[in-house]
Protein backbone atom coordinates (compact mmCIF):
# COMPACT_ATOMS: atom_id res chain seq x y z
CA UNK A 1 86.01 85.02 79.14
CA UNK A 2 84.75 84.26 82.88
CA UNK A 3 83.73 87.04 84.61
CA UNK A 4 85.06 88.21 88.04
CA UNK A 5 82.97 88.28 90.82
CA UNK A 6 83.04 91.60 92.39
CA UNK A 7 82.83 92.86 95.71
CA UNK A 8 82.73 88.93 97.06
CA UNK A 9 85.73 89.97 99.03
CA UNK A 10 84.04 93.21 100.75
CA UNK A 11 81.65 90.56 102.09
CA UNK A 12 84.36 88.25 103.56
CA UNK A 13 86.83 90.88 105.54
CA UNK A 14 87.42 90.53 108.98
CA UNK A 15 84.74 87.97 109.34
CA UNK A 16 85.41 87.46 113.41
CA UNK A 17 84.26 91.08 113.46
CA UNK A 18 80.89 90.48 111.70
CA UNK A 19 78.86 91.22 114.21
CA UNK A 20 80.68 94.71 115.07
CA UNK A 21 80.76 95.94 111.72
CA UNK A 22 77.22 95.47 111.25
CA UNK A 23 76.96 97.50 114.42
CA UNK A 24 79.48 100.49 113.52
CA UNK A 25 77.80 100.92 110.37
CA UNK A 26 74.71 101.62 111.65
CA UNK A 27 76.12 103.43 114.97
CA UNK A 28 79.54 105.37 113.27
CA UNK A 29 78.83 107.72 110.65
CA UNK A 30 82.57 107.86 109.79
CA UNK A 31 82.98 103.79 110.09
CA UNK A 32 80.35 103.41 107.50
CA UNK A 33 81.24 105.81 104.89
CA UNK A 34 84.80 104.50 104.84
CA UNK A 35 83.15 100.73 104.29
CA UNK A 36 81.25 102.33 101.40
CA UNK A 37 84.47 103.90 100.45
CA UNK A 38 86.00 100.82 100.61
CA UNK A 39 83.51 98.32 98.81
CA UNK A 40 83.13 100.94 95.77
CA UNK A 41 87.14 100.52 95.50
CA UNK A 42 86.65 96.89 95.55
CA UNK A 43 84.29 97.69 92.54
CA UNK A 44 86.15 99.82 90.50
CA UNK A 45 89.55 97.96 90.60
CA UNK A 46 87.59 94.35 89.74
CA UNK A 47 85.86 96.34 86.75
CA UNK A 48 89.47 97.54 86.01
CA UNK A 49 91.00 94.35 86.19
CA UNK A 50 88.40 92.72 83.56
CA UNK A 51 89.53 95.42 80.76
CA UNK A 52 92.86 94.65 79.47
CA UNK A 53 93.10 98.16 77.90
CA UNK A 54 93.24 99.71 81.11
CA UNK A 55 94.82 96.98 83.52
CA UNK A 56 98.28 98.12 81.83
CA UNK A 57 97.84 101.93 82.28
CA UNK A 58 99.13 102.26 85.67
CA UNK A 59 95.53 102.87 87.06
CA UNK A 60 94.78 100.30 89.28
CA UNK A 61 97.75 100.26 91.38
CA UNK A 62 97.53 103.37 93.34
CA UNK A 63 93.17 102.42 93.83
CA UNK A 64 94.75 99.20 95.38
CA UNK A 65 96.90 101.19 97.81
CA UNK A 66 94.18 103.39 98.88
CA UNK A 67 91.70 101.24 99.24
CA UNK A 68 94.61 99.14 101.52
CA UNK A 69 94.79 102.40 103.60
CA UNK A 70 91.15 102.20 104.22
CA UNK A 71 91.45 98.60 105.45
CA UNK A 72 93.90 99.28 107.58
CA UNK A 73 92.18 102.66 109.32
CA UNK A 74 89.00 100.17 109.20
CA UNK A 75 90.80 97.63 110.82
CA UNK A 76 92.59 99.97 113.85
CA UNK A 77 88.57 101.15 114.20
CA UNK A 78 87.71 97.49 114.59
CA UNK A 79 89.89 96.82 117.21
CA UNK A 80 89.40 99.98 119.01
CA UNK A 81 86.26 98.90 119.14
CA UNK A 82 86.91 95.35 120.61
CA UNK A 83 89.18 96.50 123.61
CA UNK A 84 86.07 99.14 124.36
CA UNK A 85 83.58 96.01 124.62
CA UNK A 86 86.51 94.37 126.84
């Protein structure tokens, strides 16, 4: 069975805002716990989707739809952020 790469995708979100993420998480206390937040979601639902016992119990759904919410409040930061620099 291959293996799922993990987190990979953390790594590649909103990739035009590389720069300003890397500077929010070291500036925003609040930006960078909800990245944490969001790449240890990222973690737990790829571990859950590699264990077909669990990937049927109705578990990783509602991790998927918070960790969406975090994108999004992430992503309103983000662009907060951009019309600031503007």
């Amino acid at each position: 069975m291959k293996l799922k790469v993990c987190n990979k995708k953390t790594k590649l979100m909103f990739p035009e805002y590389r720069d300003m993420i890397q500077q929010l998480r070291e500036d925003n206390p609040h930006f960078s716990k909800m990245f944490d937040d969001h790449e240890a979601l990222d973690q737990e639902i790829c571990l859950l989707e590699q264990d077909p016992v669990r990937i049927h119990r109705g578990e990783i759904e509602p991790l998927k739809r918070k960790k969406l919410f975090i994108k999004d409040k992430l992503y309103r930061i983000l662009k907060g952020a951009q019309l600031k620099t503007s």
